[in-house]
N, C-alpha and C. Protein backbone atom coordinates (compact mmCIF):
# COMPACT_ATOMS: atom_id res chain seq x y z
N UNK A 1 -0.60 48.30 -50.29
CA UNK A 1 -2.01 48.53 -50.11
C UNK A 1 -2.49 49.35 -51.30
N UNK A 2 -3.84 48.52 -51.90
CA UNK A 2 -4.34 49.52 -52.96
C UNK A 2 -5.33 50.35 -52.66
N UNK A 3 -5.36 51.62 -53.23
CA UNK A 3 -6.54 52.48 -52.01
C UNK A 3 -7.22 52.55 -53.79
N UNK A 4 -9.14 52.32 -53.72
CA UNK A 4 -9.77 52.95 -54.76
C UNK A 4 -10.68 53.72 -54.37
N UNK A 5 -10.89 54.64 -55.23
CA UNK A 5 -12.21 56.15 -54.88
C UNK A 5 -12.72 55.89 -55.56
N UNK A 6 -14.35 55.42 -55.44
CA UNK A 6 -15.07 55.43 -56.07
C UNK A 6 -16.50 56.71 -56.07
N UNK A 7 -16.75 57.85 -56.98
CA UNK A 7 -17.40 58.90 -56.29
C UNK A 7 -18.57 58.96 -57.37
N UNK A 8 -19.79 58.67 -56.76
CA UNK A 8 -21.24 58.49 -57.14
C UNK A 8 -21.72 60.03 -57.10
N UNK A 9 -22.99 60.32 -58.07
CA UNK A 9 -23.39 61.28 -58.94
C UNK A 9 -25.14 61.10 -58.71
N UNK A 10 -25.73 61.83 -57.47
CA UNK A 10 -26.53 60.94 -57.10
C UNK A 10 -27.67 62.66 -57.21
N UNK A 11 -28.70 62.46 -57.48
CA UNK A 11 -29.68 63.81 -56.97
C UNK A 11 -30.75 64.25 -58.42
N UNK A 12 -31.84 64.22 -58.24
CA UNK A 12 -33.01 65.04 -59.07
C UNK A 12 -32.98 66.57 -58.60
N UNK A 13 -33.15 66.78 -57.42
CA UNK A 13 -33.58 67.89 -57.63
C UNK A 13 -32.60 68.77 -57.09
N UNK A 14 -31.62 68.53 -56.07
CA UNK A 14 -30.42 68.64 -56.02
C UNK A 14 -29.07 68.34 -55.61
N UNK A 15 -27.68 69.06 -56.68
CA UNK A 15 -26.84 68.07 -56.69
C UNK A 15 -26.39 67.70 -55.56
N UNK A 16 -26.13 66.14 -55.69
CA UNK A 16 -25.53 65.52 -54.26
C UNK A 16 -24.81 64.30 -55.16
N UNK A 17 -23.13 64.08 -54.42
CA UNK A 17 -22.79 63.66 -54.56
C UNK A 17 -21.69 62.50 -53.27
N UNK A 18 -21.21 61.41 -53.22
CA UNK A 18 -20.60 60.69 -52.14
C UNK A 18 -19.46 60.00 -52.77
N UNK A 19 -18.14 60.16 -51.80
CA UNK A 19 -17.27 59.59 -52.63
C UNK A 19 -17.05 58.10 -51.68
N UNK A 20 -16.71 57.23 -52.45
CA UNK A 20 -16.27 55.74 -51.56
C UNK A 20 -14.79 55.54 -51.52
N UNK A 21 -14.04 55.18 -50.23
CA UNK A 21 -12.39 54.95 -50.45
C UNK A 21 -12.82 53.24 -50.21
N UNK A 22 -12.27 52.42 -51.27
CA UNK A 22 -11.99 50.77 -50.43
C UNK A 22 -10.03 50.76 -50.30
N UNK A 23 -10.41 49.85 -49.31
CA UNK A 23 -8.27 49.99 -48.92
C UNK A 23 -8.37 48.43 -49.44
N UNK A 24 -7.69 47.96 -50.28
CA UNK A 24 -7.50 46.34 -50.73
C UNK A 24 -5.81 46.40 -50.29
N UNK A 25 -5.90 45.11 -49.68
CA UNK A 25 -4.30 45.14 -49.13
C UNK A 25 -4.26 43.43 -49.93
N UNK A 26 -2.58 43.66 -50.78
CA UNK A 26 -2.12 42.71 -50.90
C UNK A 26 -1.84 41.21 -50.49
N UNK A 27 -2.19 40.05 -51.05
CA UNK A 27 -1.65 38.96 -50.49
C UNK A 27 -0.57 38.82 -49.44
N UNK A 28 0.47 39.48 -49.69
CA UNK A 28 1.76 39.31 -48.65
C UNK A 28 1.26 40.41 -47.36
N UNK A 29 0.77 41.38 -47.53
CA UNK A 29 0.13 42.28 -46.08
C UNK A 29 -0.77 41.23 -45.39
N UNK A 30 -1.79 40.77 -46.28
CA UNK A 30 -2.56 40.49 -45.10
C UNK A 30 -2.31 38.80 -44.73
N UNK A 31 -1.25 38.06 -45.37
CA UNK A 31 -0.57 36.49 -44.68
C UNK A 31 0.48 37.67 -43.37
N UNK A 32 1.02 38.75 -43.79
CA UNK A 32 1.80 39.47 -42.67
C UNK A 32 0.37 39.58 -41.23
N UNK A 33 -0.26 40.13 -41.84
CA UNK A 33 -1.11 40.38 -40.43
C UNK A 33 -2.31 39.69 -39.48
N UNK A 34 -2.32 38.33 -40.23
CA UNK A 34 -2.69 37.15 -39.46
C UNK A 34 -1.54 36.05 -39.20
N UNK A 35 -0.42 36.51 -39.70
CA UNK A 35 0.34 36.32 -38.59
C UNK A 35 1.29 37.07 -37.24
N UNK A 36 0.82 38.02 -37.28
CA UNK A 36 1.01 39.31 -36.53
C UNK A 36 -0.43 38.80 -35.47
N UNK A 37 -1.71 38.87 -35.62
CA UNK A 37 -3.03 38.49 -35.28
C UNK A 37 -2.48 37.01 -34.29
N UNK A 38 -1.47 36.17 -35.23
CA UNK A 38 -1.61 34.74 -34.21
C UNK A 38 -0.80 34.78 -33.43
N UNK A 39 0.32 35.64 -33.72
CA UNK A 39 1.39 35.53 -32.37
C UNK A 39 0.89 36.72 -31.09
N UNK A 40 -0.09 37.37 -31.54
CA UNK A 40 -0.48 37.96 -30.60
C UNK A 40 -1.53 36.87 -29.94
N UNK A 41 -2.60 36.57 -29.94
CA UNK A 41 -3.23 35.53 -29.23
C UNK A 41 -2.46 34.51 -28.64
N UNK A 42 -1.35 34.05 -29.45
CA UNK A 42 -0.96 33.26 -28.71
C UNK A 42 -0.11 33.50 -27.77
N UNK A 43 0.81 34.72 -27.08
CA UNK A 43 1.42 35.16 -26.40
C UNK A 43 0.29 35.53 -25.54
N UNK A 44 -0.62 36.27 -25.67
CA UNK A 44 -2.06 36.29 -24.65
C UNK A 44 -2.28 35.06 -23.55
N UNK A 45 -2.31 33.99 -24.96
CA UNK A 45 -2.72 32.62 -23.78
C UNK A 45 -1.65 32.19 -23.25
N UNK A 46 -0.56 32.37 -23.32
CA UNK A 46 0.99 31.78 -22.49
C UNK A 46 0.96 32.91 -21.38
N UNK A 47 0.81 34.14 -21.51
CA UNK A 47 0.75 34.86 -20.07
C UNK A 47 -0.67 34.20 -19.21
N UNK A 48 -1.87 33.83 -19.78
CA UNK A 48 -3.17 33.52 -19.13
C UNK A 48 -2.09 32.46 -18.38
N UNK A 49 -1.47 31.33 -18.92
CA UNK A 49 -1.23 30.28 -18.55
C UNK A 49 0.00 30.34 -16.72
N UNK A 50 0.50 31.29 -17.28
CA UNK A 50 1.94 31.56 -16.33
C UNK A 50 0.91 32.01 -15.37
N UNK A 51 -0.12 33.06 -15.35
CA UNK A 51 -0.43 33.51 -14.40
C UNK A 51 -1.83 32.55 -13.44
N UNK A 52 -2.13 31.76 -14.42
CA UNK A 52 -3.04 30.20 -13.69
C UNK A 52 -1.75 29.77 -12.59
N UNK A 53 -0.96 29.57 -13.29
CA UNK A 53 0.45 28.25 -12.63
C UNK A 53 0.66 28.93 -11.32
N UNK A 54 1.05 30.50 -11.62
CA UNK A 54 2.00 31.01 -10.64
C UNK A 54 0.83 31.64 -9.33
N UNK A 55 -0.59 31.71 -9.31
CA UNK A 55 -1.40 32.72 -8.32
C UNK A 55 -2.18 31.14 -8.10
N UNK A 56 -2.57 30.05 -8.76
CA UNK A 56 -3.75 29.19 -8.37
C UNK A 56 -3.21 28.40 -7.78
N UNK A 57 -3.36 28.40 -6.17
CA UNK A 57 -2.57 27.45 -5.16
C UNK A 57 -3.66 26.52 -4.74
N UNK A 58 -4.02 25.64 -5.43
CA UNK A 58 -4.78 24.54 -5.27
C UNK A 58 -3.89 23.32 -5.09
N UNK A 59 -4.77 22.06 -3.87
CA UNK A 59 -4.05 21.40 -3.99
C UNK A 59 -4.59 20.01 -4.80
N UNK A 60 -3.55 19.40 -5.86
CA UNK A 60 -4.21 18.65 -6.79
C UNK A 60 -4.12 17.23 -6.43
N UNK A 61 -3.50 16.72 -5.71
CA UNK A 61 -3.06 15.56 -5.44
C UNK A 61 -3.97 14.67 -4.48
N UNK A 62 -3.96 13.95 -4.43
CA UNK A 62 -4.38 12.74 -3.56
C UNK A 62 -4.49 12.25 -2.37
N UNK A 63 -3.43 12.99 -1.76
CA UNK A 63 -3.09 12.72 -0.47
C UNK A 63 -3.30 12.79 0.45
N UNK A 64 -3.99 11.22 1.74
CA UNK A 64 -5.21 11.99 2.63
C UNK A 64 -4.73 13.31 3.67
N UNK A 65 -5.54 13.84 3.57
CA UNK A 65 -5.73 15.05 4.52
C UNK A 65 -6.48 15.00 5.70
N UNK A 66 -6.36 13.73 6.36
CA UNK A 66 -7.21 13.84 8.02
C UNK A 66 -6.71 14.66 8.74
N UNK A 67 -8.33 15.50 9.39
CA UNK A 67 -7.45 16.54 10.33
C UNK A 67 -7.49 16.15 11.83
N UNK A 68 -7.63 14.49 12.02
CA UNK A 68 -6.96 14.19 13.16
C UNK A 68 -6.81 12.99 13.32
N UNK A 69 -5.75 12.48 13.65
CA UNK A 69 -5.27 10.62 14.06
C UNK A 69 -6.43 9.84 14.54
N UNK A 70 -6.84 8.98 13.72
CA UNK A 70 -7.47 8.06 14.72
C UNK A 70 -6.86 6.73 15.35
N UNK A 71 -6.17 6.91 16.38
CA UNK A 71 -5.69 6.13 16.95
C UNK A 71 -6.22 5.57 18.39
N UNK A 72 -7.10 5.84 18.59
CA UNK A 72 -7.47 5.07 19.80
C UNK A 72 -9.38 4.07 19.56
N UNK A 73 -9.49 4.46 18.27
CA UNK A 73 -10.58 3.51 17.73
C UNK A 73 -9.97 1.89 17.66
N UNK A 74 -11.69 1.33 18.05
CA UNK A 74 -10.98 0.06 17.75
C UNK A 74 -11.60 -0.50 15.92
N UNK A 75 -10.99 -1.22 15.49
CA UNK A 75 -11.15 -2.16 14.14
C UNK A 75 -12.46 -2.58 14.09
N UNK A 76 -13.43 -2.31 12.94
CA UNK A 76 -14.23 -3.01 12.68
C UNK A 76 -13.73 -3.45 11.08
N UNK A 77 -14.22 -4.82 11.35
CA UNK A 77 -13.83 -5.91 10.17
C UNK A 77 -14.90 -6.00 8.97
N UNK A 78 -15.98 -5.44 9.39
CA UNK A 78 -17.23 -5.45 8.76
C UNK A 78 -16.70 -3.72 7.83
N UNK A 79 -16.42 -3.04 8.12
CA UNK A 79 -15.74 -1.77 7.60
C UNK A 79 -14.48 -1.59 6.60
N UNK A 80 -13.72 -2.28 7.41
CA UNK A 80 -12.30 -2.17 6.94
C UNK A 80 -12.47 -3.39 5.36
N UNK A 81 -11.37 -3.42 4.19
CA UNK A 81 -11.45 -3.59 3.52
C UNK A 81 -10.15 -3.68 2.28
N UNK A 82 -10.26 -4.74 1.61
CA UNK A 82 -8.78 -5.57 0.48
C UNK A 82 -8.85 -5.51 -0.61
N UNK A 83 -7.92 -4.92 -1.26
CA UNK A 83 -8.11 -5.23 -3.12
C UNK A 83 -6.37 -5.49 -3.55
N UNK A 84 -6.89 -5.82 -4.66
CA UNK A 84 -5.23 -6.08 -5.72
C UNK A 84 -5.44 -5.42 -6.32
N UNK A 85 -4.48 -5.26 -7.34
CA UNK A 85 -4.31 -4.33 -8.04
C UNK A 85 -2.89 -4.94 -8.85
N UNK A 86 -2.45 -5.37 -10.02
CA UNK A 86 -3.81 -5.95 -10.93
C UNK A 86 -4.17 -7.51 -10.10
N UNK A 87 -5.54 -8.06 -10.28
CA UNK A 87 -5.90 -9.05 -9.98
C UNK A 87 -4.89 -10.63 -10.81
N UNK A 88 -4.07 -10.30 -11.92
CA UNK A 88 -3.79 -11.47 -12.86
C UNK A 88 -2.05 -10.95 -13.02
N UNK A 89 -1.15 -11.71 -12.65
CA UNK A 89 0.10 -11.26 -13.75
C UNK A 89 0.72 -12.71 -13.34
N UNK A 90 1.82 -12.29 -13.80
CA UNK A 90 2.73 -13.66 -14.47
C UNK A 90 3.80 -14.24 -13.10
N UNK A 91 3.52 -15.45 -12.99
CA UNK A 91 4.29 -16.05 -11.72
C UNK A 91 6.06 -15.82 -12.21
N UNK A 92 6.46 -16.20 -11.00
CA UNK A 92 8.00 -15.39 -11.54
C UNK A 92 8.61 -13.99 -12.05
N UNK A 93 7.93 -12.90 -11.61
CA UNK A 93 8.56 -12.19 -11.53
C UNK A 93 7.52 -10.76 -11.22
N UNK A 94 6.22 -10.92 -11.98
CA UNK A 94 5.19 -9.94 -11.82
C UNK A 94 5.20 -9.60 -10.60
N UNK A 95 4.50 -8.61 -9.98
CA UNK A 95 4.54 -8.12 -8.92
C UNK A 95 2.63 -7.54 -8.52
N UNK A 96 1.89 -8.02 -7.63
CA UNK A 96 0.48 -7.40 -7.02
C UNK A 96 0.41 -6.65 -6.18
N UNK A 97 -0.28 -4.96 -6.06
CA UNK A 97 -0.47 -4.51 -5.27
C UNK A 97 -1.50 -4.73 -4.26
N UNK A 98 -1.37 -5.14 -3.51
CA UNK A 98 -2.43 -5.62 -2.09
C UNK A 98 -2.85 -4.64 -1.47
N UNK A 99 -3.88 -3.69 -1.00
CA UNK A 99 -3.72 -2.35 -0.56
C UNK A 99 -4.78 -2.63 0.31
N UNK A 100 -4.58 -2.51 1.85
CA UNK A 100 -5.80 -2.66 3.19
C UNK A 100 -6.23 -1.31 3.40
N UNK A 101 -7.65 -1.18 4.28
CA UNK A 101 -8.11 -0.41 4.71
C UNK A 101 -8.68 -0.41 5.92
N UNK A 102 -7.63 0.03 7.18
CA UNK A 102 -8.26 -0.73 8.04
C UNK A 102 -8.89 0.75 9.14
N UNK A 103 -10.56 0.47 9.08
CA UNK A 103 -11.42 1.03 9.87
C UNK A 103 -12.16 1.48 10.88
N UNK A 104 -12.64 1.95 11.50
CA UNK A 104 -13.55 1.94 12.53
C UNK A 104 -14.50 1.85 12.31
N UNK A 105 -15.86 1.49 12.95
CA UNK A 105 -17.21 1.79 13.35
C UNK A 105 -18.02 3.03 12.49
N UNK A 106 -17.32 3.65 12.53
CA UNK A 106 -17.63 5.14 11.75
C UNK A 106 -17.19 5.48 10.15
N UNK A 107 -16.34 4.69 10.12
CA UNK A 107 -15.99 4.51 8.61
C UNK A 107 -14.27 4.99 8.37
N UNK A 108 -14.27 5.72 9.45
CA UNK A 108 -12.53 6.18 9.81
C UNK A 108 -11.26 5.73 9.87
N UNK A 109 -10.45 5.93 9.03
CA UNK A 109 -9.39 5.10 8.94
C UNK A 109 -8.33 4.89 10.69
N UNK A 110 -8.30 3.80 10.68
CA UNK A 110 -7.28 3.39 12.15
C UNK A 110 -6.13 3.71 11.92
N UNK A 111 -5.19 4.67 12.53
CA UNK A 111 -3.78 5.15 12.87
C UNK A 111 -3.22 3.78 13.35
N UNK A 112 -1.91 3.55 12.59
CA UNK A 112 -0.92 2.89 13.91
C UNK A 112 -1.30 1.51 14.11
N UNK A 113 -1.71 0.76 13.05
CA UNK A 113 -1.91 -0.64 13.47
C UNK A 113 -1.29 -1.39 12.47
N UNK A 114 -1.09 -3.01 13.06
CA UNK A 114 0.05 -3.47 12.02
C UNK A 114 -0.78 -4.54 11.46
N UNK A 115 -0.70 -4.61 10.15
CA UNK A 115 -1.09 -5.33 9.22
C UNK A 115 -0.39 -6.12 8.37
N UNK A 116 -0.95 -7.39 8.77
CA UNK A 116 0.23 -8.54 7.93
C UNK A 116 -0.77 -8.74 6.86
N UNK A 117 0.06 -10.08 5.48
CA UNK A 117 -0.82 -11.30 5.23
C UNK A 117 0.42 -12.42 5.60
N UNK A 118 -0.62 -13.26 5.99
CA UNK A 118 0.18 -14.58 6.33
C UNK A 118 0.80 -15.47 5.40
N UNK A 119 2.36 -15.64 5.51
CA UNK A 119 2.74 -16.66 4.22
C UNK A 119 1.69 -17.58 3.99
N UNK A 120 1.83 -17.62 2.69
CA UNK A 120 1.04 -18.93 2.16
C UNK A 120 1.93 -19.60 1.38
N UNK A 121 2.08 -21.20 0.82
CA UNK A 121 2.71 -21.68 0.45
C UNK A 121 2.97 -21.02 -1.46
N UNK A 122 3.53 -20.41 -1.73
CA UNK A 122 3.85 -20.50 -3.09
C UNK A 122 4.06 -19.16 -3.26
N UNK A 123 3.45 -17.75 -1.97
CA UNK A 123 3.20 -16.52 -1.96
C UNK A 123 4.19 -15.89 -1.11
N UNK A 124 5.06 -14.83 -2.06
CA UNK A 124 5.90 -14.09 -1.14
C UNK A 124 5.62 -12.73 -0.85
N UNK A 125 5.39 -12.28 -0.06
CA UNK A 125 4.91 -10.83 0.68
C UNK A 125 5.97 -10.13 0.43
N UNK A 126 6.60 -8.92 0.18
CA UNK A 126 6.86 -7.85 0.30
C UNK A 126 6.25 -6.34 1.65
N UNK A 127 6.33 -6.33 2.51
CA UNK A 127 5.82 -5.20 3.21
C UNK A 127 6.43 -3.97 2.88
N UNK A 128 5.13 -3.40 2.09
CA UNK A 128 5.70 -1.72 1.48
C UNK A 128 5.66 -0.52 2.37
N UNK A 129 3.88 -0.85 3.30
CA UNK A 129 3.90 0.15 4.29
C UNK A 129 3.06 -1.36 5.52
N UNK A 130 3.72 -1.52 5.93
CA UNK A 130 3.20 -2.38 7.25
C UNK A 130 2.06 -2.09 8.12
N UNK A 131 2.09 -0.61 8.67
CA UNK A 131 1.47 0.10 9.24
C UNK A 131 0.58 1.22 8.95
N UNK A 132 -0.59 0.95 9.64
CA UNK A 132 -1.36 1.92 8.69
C UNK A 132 -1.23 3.22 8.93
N UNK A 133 -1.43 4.04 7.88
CA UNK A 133 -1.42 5.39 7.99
C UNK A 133 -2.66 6.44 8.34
N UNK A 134 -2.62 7.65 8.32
CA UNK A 134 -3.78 8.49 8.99
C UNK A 134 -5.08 7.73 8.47
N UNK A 135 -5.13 7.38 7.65
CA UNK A 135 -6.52 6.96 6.85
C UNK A 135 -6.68 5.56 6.64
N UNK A 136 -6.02 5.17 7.41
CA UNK A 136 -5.90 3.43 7.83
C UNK A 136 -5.45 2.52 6.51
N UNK A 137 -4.91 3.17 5.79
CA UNK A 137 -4.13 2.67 4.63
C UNK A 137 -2.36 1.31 5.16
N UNK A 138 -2.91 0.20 4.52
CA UNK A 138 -1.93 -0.54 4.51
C UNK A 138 -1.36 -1.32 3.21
N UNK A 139 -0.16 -1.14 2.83
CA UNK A 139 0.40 -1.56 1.46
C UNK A 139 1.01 -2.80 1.72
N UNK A 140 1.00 -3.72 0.47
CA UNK A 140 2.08 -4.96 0.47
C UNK A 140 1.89 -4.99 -1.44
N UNK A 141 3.38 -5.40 -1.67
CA UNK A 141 3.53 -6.03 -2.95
C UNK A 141 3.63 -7.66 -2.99
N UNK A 142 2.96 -8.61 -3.41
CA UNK A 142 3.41 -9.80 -3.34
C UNK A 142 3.38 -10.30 -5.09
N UNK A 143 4.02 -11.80 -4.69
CA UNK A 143 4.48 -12.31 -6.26
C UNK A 143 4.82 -13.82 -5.73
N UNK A 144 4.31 -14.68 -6.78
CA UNK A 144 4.51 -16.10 -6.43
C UNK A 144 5.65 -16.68 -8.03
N UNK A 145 5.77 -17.70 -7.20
CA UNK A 145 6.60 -18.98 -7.98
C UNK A 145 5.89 -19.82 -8.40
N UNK A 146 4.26 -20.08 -8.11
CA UNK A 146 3.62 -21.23 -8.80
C UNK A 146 2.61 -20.43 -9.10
N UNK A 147 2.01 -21.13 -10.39
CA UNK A 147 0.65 -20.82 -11.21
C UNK A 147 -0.27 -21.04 -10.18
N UNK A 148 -1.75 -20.15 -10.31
CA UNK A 148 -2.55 -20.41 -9.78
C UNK A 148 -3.65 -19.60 -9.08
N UNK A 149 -4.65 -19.84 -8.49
CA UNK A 149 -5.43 -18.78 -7.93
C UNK A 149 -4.79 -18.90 -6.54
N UNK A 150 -4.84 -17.83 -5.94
CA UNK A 150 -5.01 -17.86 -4.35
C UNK A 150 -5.70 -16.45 -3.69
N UNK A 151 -6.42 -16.71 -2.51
CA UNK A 151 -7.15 -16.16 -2.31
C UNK A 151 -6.26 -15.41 -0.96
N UNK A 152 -6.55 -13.91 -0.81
CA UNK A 152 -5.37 -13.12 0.03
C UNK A 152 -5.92 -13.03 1.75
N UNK A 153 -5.61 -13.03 2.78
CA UNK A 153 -6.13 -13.05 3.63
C UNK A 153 -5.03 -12.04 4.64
N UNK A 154 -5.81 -11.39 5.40
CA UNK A 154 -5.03 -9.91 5.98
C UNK A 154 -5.22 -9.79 7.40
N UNK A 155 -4.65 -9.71 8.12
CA UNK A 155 -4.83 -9.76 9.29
C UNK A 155 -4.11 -8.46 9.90
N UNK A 156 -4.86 -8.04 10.38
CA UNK A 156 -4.66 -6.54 11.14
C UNK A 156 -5.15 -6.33 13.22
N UNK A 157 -3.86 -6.00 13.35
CA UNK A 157 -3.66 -6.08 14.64
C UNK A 157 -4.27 -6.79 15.55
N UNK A 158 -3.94 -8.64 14.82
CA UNK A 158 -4.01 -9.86 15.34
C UNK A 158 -5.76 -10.09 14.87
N UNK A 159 -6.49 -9.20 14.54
CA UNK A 159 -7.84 -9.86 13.88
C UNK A 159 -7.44 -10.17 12.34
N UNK A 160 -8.28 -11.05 11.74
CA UNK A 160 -8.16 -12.03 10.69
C UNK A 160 -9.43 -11.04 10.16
N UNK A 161 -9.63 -10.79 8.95
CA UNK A 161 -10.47 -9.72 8.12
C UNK A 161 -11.10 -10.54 7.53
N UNK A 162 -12.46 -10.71 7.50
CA UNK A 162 -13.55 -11.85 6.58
C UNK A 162 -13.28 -11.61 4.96
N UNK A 163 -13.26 -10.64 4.94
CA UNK A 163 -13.04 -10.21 3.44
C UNK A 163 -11.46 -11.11 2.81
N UNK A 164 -11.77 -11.47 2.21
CA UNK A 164 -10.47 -12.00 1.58
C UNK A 164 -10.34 -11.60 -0.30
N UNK A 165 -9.04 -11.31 -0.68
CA UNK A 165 -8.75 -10.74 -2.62
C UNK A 165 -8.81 -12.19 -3.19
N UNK A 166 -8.96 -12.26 -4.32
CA UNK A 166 -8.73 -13.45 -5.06
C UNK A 166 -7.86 -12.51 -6.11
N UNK A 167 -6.37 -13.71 -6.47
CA UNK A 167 -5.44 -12.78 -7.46
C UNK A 167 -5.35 -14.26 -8.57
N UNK A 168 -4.38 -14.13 -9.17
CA UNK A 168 -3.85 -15.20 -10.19
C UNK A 168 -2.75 -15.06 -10.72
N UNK A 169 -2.01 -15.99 -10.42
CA UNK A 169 -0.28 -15.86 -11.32
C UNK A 169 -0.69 -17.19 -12.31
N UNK A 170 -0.13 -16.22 -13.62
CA UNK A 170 0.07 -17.50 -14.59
C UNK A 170 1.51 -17.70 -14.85
């Protein structure tokens, strides 16, 4: 560190004088103390971080949270509801997620009911979750052997669902 005094000679009528210190610090001091400066900030934000992880008990996930079974509703078909997921993949070996939603009147998912789709000629079903869950969730993977469109049709505890998926194996 270079220290300079600079001392001014200042006054008419009387003497007054002020001295100046500047501190000039070397190239290698001050690359030393911005990096002294960054490992401190950055040890700052890794404790901010540990202490987010370890005190913020949020829950992040997805997973329904009904806080009660609906199991004694009956199915409305006009409610309940089919998608794929992806709509297009490759015959022979690709695989479609089929995912039901089967409802009530109120919009509430139905506990405890069994949900098929019916073979179709060229379409093989997989049953992932058969039965629906708190939120009337029903899974199937299917995958065909022939090219083509076909349109998915779901039937849940013996009603036939108007709604029908359209998928495609090429």
């Amino acid at each position: 560190m270079i220290v300079l005094i600079a001392r001014v000679e200042l006054g008419l009528f009387w003497p007054l004088s002020m001295e100046y210190i500047y501190f000039v610090e070397s190239e290698s001091e001050n690359k030393s103390k911005k990096i002294t400066i960054s490992i401190f900030i950055v040890s700052i934000l890794v404790i901010i971080l540990i202490i987010i992880l370890l005190f913020i008990n949020q829950r992040t996930s997805v997973a329904p949270k009904a806080k009660e079974v609906n199991v004694t509703s009956s199915i409305s078909i006009n409610n309940s509801y089919v998608f794929a997921s992806p709509v297009r993949a490759k015959a022979n070996g690709d695989l479609i997620r089929v995912t039901v939603f089967v409802l009530d009147e109120k919009g509430k998912g139905v506990f405890d009911k069994k949900v098929a789709i019916p073979e179709e000629s060229g379409i093989s079903v997989k049953e992932v979750q058969a039965l629906t869950d708190e939120v009337g969730k029903a899974i199937f993977d299917i995958s065909s052997t022939k090219t083509g469109v076909f349109y998915i049709e779901i039937e849940a505890a013996g009603i036939i669902l108007p709604q029908r998926t359209k998928v495609v194996f090429d």
